[in-house]
Protein backbone atom coordinates (compact mmCIF):
# COMPACT_ATOMS: atom_id res chain seq x y z
CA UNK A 1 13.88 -42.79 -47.69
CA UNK A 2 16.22 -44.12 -44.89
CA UNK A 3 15.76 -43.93 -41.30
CA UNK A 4 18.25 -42.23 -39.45
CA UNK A 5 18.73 -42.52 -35.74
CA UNK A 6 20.43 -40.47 -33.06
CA UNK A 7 21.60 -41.77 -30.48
CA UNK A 8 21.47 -39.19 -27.50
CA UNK A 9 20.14 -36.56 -29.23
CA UNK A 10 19.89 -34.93 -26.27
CA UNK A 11 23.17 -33.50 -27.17
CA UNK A 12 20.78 -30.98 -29.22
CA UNK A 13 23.53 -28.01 -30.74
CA UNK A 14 24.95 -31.28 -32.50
CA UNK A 15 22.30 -33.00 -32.58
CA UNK A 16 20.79 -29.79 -34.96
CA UNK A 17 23.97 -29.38 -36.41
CA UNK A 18 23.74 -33.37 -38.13
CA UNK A 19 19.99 -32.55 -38.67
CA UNK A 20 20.46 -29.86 -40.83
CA UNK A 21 23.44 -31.39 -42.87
CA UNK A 22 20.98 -34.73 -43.52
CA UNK A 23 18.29 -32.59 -44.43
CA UNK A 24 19.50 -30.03 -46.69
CA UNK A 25 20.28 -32.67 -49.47
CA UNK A 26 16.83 -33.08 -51.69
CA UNK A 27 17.61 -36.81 -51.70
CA UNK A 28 17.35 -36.92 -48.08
CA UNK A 29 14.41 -34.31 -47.02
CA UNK A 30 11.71 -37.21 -46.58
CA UNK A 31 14.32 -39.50 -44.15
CA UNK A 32 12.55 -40.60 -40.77
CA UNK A 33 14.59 -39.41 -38.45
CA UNK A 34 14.47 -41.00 -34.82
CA UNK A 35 15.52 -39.20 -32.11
CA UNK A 36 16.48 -41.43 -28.86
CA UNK A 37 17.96 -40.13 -25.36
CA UNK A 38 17.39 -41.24 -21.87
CA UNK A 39 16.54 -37.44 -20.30
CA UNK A 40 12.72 -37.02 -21.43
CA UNK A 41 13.24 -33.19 -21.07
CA UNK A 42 16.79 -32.77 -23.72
CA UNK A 43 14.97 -35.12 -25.97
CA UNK A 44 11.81 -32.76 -26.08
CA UNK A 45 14.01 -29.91 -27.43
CA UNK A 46 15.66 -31.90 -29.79
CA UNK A 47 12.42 -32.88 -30.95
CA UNK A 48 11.42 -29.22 -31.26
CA UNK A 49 14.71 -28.11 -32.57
CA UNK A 50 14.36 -30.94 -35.41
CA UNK A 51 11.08 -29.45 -36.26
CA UNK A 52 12.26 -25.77 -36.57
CA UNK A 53 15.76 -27.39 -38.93
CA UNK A 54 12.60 -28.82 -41.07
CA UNK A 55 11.08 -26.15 -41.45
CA UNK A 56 13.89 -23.92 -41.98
CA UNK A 57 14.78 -25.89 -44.78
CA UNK A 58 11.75 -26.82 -46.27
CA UNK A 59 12.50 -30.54 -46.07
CA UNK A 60 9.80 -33.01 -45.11
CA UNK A 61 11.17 -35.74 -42.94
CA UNK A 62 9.17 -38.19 -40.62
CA UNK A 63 10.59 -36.72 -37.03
CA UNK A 64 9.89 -39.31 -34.10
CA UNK A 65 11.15 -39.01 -30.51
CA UNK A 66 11.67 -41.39 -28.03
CA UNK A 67 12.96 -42.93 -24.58
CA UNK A 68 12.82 -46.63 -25.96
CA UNK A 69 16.23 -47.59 -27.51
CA UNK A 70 14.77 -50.58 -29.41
CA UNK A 71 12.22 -48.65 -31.13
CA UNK A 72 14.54 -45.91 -32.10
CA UNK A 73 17.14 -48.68 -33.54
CA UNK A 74 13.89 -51.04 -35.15
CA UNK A 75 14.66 -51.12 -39.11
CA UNK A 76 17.32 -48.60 -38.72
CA UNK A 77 19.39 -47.57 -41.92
CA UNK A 78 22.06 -45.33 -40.11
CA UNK A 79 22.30 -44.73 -36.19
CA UNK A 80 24.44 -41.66 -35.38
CA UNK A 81 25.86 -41.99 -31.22
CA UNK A 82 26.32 -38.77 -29.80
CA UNK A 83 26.44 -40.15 -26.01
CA UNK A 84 28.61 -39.26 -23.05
CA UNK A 85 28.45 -42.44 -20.36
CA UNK A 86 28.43 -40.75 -17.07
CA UNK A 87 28.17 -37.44 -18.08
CA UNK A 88 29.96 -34.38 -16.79
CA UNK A 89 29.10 -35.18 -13.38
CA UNK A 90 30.12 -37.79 -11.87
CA UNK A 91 31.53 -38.95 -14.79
CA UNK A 92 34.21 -36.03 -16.02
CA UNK A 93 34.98 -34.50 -12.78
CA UNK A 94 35.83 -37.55 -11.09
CA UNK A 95 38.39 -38.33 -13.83
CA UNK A 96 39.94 -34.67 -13.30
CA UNK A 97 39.69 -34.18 -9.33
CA UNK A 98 40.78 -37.91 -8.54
CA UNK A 99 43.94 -37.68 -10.68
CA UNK A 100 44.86 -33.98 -9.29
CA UNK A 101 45.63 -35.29 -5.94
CA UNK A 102 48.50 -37.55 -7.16
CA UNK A 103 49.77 -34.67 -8.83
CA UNK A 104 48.67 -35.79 -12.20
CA UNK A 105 47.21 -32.70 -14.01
CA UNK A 106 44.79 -33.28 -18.09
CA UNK A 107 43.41 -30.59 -20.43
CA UNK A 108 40.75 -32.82 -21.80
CA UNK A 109 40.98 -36.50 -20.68
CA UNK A 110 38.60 -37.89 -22.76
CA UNK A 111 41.07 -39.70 -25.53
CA UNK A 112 43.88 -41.35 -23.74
CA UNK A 113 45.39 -40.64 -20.30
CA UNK A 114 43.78 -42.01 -17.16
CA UNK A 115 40.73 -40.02 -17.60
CA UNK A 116 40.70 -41.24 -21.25
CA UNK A 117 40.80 -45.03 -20.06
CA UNK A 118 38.44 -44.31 -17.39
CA UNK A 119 36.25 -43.18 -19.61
CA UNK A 120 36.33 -45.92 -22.60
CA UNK A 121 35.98 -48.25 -19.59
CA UNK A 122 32.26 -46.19 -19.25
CA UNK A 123 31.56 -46.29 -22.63
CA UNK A 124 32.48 -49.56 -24.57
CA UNK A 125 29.69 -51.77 -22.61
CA UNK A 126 26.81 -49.19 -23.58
CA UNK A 127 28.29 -49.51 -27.06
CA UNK A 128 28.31 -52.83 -27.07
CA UNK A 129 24.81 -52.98 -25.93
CA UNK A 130 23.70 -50.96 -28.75
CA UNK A 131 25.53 -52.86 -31.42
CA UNK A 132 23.37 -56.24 -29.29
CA UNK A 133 20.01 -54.07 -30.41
CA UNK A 134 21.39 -53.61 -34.28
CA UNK A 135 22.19 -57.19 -34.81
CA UNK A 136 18.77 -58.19 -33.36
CA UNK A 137 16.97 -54.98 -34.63
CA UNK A 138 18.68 -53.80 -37.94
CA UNK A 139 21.84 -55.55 -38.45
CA UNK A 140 22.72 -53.90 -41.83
CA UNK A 141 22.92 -50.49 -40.17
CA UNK A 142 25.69 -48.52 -40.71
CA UNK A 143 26.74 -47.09 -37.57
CA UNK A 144 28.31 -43.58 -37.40
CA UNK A 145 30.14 -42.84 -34.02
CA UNK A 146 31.07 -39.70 -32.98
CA UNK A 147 31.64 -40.41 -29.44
CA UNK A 148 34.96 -39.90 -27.35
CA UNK A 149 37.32 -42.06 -27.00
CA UNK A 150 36.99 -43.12 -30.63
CA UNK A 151 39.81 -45.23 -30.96
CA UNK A 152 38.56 -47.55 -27.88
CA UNK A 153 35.48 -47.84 -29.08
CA UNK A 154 35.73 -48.54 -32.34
CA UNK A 155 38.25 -51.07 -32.29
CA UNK A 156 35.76 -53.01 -29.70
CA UNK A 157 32.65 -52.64 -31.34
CA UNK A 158 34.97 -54.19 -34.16
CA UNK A 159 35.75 -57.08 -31.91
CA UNK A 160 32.73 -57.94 -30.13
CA UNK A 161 30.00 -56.79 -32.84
CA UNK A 162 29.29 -57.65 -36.62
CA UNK A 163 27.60 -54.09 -36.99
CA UNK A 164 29.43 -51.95 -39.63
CA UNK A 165 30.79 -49.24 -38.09
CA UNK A 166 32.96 -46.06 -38.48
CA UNK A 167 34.23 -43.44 -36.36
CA UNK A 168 33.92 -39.92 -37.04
CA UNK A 169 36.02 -37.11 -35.95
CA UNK A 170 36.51 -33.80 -37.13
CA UNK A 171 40.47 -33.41 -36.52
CA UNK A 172 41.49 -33.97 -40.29
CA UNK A 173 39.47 -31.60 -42.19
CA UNK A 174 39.12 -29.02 -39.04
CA UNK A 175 43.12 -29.00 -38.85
CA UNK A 176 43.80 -28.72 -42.47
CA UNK A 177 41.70 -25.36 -42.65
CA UNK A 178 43.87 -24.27 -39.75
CA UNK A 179 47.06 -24.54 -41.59
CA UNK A 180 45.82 -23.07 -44.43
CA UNK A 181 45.00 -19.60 -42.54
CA UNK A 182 48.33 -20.05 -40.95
CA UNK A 183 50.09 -20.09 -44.79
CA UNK A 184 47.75 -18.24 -46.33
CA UNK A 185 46.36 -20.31 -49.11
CA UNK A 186 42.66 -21.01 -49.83
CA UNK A 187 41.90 -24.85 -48.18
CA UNK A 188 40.29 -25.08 -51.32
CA UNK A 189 42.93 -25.28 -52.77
CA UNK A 190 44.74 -27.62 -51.43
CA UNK A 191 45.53 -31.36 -51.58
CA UNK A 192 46.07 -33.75 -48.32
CA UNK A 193 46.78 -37.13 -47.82
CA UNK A 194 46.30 -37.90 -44.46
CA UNK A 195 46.82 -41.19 -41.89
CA UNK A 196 47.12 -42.77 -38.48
CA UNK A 197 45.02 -43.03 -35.27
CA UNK A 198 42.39 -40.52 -34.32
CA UNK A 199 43.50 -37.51 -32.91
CA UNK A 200 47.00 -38.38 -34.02
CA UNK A 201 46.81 -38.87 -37.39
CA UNK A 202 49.76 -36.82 -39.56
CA UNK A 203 49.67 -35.32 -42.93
CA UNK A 204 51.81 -37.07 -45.56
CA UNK A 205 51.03 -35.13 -48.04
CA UNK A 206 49.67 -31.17 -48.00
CA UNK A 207 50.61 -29.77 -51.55
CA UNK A 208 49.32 -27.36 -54.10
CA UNK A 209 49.28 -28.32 -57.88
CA UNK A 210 51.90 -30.82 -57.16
CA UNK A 211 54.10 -28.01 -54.78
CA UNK A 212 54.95 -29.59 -51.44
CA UNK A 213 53.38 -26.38 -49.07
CA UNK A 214 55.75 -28.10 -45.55
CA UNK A 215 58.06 -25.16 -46.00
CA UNK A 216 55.29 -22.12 -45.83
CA UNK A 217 54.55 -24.32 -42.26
CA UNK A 218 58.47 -24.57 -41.41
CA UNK A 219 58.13 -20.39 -42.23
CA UNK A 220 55.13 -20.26 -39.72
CA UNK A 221 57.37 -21.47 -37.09
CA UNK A 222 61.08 -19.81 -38.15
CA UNK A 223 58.88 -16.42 -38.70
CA UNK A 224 57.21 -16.70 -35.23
CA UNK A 225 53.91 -17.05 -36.54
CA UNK A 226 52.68 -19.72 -34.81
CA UNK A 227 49.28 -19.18 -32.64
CA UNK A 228 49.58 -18.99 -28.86
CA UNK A 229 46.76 -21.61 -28.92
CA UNK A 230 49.09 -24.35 -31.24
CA UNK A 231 52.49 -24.19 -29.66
CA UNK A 232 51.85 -27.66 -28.52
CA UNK A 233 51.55 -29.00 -32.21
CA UNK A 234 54.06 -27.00 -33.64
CA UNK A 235 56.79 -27.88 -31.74
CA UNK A 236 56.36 -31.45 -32.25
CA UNK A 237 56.19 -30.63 -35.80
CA UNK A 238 60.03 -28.91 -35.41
CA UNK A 239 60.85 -32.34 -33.99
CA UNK A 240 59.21 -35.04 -36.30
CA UNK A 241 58.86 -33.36 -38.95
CA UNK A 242 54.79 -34.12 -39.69
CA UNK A 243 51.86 -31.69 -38.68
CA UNK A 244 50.07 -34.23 -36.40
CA UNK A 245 45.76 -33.90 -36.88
CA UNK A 246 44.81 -32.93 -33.21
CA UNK A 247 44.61 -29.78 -31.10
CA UNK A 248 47.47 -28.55 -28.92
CA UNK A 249 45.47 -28.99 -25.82
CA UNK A 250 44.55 -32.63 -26.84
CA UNK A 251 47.93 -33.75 -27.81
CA UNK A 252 49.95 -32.28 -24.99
CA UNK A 253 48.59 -34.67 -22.64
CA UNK A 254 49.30 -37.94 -25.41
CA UNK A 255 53.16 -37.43 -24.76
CA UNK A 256 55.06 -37.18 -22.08
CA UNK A 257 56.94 -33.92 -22.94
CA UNK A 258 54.78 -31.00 -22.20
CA UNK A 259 52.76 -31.65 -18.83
CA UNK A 260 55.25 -32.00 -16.09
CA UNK A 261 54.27 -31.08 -12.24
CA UNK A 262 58.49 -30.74 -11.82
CA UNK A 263 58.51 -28.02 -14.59
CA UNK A 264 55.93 -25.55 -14.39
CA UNK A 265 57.48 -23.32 -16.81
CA UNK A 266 56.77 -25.70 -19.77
CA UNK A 267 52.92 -24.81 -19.25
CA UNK A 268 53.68 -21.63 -19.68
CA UNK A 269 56.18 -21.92 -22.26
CA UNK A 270 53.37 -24.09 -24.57
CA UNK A 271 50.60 -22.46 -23.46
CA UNK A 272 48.85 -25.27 -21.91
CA UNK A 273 45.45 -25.17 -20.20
CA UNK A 274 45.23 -27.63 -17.75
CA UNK A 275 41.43 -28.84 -16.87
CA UNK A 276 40.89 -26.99 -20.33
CA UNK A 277 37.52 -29.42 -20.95
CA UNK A 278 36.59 -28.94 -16.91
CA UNK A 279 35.85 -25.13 -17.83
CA UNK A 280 34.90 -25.76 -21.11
CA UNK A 281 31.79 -28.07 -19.91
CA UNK A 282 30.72 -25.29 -16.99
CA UNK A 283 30.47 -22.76 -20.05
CA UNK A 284 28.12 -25.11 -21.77
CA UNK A 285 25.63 -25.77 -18.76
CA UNK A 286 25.80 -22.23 -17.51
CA UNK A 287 24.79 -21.19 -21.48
CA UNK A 288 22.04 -24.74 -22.10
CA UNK A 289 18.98 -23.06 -20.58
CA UNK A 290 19.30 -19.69 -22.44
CA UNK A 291 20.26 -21.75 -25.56
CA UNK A 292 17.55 -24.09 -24.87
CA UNK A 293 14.95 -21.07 -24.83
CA UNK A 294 16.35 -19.69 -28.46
CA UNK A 295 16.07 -23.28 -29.74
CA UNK A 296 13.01 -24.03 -28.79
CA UNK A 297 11.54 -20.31 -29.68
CA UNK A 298 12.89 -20.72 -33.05
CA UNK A 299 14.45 -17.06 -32.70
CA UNK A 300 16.53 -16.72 -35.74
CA UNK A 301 17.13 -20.26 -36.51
CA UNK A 302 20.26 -20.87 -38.41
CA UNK A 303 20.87 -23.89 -40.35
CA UNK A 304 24.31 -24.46 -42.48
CA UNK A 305 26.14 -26.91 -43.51
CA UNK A 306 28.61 -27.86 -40.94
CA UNK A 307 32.49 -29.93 -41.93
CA UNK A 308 31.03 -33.20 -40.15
CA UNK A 309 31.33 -36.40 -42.12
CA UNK A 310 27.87 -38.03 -41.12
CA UNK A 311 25.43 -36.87 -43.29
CA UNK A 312 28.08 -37.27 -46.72
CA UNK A 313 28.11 -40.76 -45.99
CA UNK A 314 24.36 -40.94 -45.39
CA UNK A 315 24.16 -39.10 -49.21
CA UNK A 316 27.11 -41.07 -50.62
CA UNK A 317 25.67 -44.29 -49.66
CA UNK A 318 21.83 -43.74 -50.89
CA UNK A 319 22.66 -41.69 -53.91
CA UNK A 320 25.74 -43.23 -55.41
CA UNK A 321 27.35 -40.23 -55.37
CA UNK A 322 31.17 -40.78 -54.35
CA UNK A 323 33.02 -39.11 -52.18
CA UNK A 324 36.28 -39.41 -49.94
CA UNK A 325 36.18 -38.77 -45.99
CA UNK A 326 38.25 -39.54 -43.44
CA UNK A 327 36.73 -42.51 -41.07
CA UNK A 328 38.18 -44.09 -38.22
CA UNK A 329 38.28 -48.36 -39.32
CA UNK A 330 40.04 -51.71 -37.97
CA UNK A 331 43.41 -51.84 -39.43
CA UNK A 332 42.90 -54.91 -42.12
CA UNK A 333 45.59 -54.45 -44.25
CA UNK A 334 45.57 -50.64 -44.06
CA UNK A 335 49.11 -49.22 -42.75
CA UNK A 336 51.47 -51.44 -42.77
CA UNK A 337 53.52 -50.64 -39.23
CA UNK A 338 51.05 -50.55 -37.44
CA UNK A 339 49.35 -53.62 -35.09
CA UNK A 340 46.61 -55.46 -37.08
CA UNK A 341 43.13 -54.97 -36.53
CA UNK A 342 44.05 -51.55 -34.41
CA UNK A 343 41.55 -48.53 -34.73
CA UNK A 344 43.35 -46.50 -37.41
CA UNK A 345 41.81 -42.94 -39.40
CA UNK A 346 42.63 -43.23 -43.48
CA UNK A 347 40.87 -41.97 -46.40
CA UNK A 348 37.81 -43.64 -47.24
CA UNK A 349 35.92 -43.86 -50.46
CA UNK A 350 32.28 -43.75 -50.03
CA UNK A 351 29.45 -44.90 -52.49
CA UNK A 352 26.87 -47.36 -53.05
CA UNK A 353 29.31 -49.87 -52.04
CA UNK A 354 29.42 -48.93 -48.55
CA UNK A 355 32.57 -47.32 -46.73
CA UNK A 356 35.91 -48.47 -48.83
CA UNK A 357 38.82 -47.76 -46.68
CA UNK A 358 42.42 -46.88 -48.32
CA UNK A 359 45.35 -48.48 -48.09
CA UNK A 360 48.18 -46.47 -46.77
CA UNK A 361 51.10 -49.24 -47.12
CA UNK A 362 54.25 -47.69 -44.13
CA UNK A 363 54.33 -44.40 -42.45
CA UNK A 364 57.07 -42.76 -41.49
CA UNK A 365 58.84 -44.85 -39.00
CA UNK A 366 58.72 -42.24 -36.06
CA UNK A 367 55.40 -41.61 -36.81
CA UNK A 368 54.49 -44.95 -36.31
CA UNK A 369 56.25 -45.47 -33.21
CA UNK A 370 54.70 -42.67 -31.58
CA UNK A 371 51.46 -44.04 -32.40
CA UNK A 372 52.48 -47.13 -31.09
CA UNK A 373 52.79 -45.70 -27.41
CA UNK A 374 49.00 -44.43 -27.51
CA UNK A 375 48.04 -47.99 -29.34
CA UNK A 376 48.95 -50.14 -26.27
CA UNK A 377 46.98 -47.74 -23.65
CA UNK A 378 44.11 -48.46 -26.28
CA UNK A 379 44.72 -52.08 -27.00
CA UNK A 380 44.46 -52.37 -22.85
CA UNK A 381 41.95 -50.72 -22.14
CA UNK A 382 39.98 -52.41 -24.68
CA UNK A 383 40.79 -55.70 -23.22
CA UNK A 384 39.97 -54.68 -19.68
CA UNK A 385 36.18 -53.78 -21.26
CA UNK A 386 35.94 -57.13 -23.03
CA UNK A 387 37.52 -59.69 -20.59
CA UNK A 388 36.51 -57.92 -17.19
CA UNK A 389 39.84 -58.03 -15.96
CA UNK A 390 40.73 -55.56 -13.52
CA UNK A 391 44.86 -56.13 -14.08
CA UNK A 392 44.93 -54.87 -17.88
CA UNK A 393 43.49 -51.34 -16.33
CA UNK A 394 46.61 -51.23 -14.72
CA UNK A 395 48.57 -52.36 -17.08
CA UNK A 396 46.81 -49.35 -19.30
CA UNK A 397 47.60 -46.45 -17.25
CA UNK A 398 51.41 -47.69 -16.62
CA UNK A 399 51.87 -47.79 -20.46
CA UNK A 400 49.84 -44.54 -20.70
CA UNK A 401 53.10 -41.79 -21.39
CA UNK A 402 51.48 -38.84 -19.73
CA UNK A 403 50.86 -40.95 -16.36
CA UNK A 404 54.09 -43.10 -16.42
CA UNK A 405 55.87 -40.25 -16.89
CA UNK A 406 54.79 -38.52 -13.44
CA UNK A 407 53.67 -41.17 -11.28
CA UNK A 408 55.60 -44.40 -9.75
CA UNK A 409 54.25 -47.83 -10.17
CA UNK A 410 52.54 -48.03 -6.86
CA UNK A 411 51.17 -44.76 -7.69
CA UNK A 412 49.14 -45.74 -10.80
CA UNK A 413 48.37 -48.88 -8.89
CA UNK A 414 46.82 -46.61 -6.45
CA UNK A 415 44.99 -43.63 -8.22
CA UNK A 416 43.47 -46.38 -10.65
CA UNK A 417 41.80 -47.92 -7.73
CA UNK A 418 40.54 -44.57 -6.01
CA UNK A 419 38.71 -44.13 -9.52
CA UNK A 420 37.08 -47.29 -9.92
CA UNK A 421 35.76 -46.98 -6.26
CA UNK A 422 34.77 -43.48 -7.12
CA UNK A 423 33.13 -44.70 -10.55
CA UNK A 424 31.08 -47.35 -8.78
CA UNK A 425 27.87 -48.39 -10.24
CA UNK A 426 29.52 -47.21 -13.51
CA UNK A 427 32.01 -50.08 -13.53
CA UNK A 428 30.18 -52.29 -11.64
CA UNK A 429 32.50 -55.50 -13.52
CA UNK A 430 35.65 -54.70 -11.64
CA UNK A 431 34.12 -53.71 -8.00
C-alpha cells in the first residue's frame, strides 16, 4: 500500500475532503497516510478527523501524525501540499492593506497581481525546501500541489528540483459543471477539451455528440441569463470568444479592464467584490472552532467523494486504471505559442506510467497572447525566488496588468518596497 503524505494538514476541511477520496477506493483503504503541519493543535484534529473518515468508511489505513517534516516525507509514495506561507495574518492582510493605500484595490490576490507575487515570493523557497527533503528522502515521489499561486510554483519546483510534480486546481472541471447549469445540459454529458495556464485556461472544445454547445453560452448572455456572480467571465467571453476556466472574482483582477479606482461604476457594473478573499478568510476563522468541535465529535460525519484530482491519480497510478485529469506541467512541447518550459494546465493521461501530459499543438492566437501578459509576471517572479534579485520583483509588478494599469512607475517602485519591509523575516533574501 503507498504512503501518502499531507503536507499541512492542518488545513483539516481539505485535508478530510482528500482523505476520504484516497480512502474510499478498496485499492487504497490500507495506505499509510502521514499527516505533517507545523501547529501541534490543527494537526491533532486532522489526526482525529482522519480517524473518524476511516471509520466512516470502513477503510483500514496506517494514520500517523507529526511535526517532523522529514519523517512525514521518509519513503514517501505521494506528498499532497496544502500550505499557506505566512498565513492569513501577516501574510494575506499585508498584501491587501499595503496595496489599498496606493489606491490599488484585489478580490483575491493570491494568483497574480502584487499580492499574487508577494505571495509566490513566500512560498517557492518552502517548496523548494520540501522538494530538498524528497530528493534526499523519497525522490520518486510524486508530488501533488494544490497550493496558490500554482503557476509560480510549479514552474520553479520544475527548475530547481528533479521531484515529479503536478499542480492541481479545481477551475476546469468546477467551471465546466457551471456552464452546464447555465445551458441546461447534464455535465455528464458533455465533452471538453480544455488548455492554457491555471486559472486561465479556455475551453476549445465543449460539445455534445459531436454538436458544438458555444451558442446555448452566446444565448446565456444575448438572453440575459448570465449570473450576477460571472459577469466578469462572461463578458470577456463576448470579447474573445472562449469561456476562460477561472472565477469572475479571480480573473477580474488578471486584466486590466474591470478594476479601475477612476471608474467606480465598472465594479458595480461587473459585480466585483473587492477584498472578496479578505472576508472570505474572517468567515473561515470565525466558523474553525465550532467546525473544529463537530470534527472532532464525529457529529454526523460526512464523507463523499469530492471533484479534486489527487486521489484519481493516487488510484490511476497504483492500479493501472487510466484516466484523464487536468494537471498543471512545464510546457515541453505542449502548446505551441506559448514560452517553453512555462507552467501550462492540459489534459493528462494517467496510469501506471506516471502522469502523460497532452499535446495541445497552437491556441487561438488571442488566447495566447493574453496568457502571455500573466506569463511574464510569473516568469519574474519566479526568477526573483531563484536568483535573489530584488530588481526582477519590480520588474514583476510593472508587467503585472492590473498594477500597471493604475499605478506609475515610481509607484510600483514604491508599494513593492513598503511590502517587502512589511513581509520581513518572510523574505529575509531581499532585506
Amino acid at each position: 500500500m503507498p504512503k501518502v503524505t499531507f503536507i499541512g494538514a492542518g488545513s483539516t476541511v481539505f485535508a478530510k475532503s482528500l482523505m476520504g477520496d484516497i480512502l474510499s477506493f478498496p485499492e487504497l483503504a490500507s495506505s499509510t497516510i502521514t499527516l505533517y503541519d507545523i501547529d501541534p493543535e490543527r494537526l491533532r484534529t486532522s489526526e482525529v478527523v482522519a480517524h473518524r473518515v476511516a471509520g466512516a468508511l470502513g477503510a483500514s489505513p496506517t494514520i500517523e501524525a507529526t511535526l517532523d517534516r522529514r519523517a512525514a516525507l521518509d519513503g514517501a509514495d505521494y506528498a499532497i501540499s496544502m500550505i499557506q506561507v505566512g498565513g492569513y495574518k501577516p501574510g494575506t492582510v499585508i498584501d491587501f492593506e499595503i496595496p489599498k493605500k496606493y489606491g490599488l484595490r484585489q478580490t483575491i490576490a493570491d494568483t497574480l497581481g502584487i499580492g499574487g507575487v508577494m505571495r509566490g515570493l513566500r512560498t517557492i523557497p518552502v517548496m523548494l525546501e520540501l522538494c530538498r527533503d524528497m530528493e534526499a528522502l523519497c525522490p520518486n515521489v510524486t508530488f501533488l500541489q494544490y497550493v496558490n499561486p500554482m503557476a509560480m510554483n510549479c514552474w520553479a519546483i520544475s527548475r530547481a528540483s528533479t521531484i515529479k510534480t503536478v499542480g492541481l486546481c479545481h477551475s476546469v472541471q468546477g467551471t465546466a459543471k457551471q456552464i452546464a447549469r447555465d445551458i441546461g445540459i447534464p455535465i455528464d454529458e458533455i465533452n471538453y477539451r480544455c488548455a492554457g495556464i491555471n486559472h486561465m485556461a479556455f475551453y476549445l472544445e465543449f460539445e455534445r455528440d459531436g454538436q458544438d454547445l458555444y451558442p446555448l453560452i452566446h444565448k446565456v448572455y444575448e438572453e440575459g441569463r448570465v449570473p450576477d456572480w460571472n459577469r466578469v467571465r462572461y463578458e470577456v467571453f463576448r470579447h474573445l470568444g472562449y469561456f476562460v476556466t477561472e472565477s469572475s472574482e479571480h480573473f477580474s483582477e488578471y486584466v486590466p479592464w474591470f478594476i479601475k479606482r477612476d471608474r467606480p461604476e465598472l465594479i458595480e457594473q461587473f459585480n466585483i467584490p473587492l477584498d472578496e478573499y479578505i472576508r472570505r478568510c474572517e468567515v473561515q476563522i470565525a466558523d474553525w472552532e465550532k467546525q473544529r468541535a463537530a470534527l472532532e465529535a464525529g457529529e454526523g460525519i460526512d464523507v463523499h467523494r469530492s471533484h479534486e484530482y489527487g486521489s484519481l491519480i493516487i488510484h490511476s497510478q497504483e492500479t493501472g486504471t487510466p484516466r484523464v485529469i487536468y494537471g498543471n506541467v512545464a510546457n515541453h512541447g505542449l502548446i505551441d505559442n506559448l514560452p517553453e518550459g512555462c507552467c501550462v494546465e492540459v489534459p493528462c493521461l494517467v496510469d501506471k506510467n506516471g502522469i502523460q501530459p497532452t499535446s495541445i499543438g497552437m491556441l487561438p492566437p488571442q488566447l495566447a497572447a493574453l496568457m502571455q501578459t500573466n506569463i511574464n509576471v510569473q516568469s519574474l517572479t519566479v526568477e526573483a525566488a531563484l536568483t535573489g534579485k530584488r530588481e526582477h520583483i519590480y520588474h514583476a509588478a510593472m508587467l503585472d496588468p492590473h498594477t500597471a494599469a493604475e499605478l506609475s512607475l515610481d509607484q510600483i517602485h514604491s508599494l513593492v518596497d513598503d511590502l517587502i519591509a512589511a513581509h520581513g523575516d518572510w523574505l529575509p533574501q531581499y532585506q
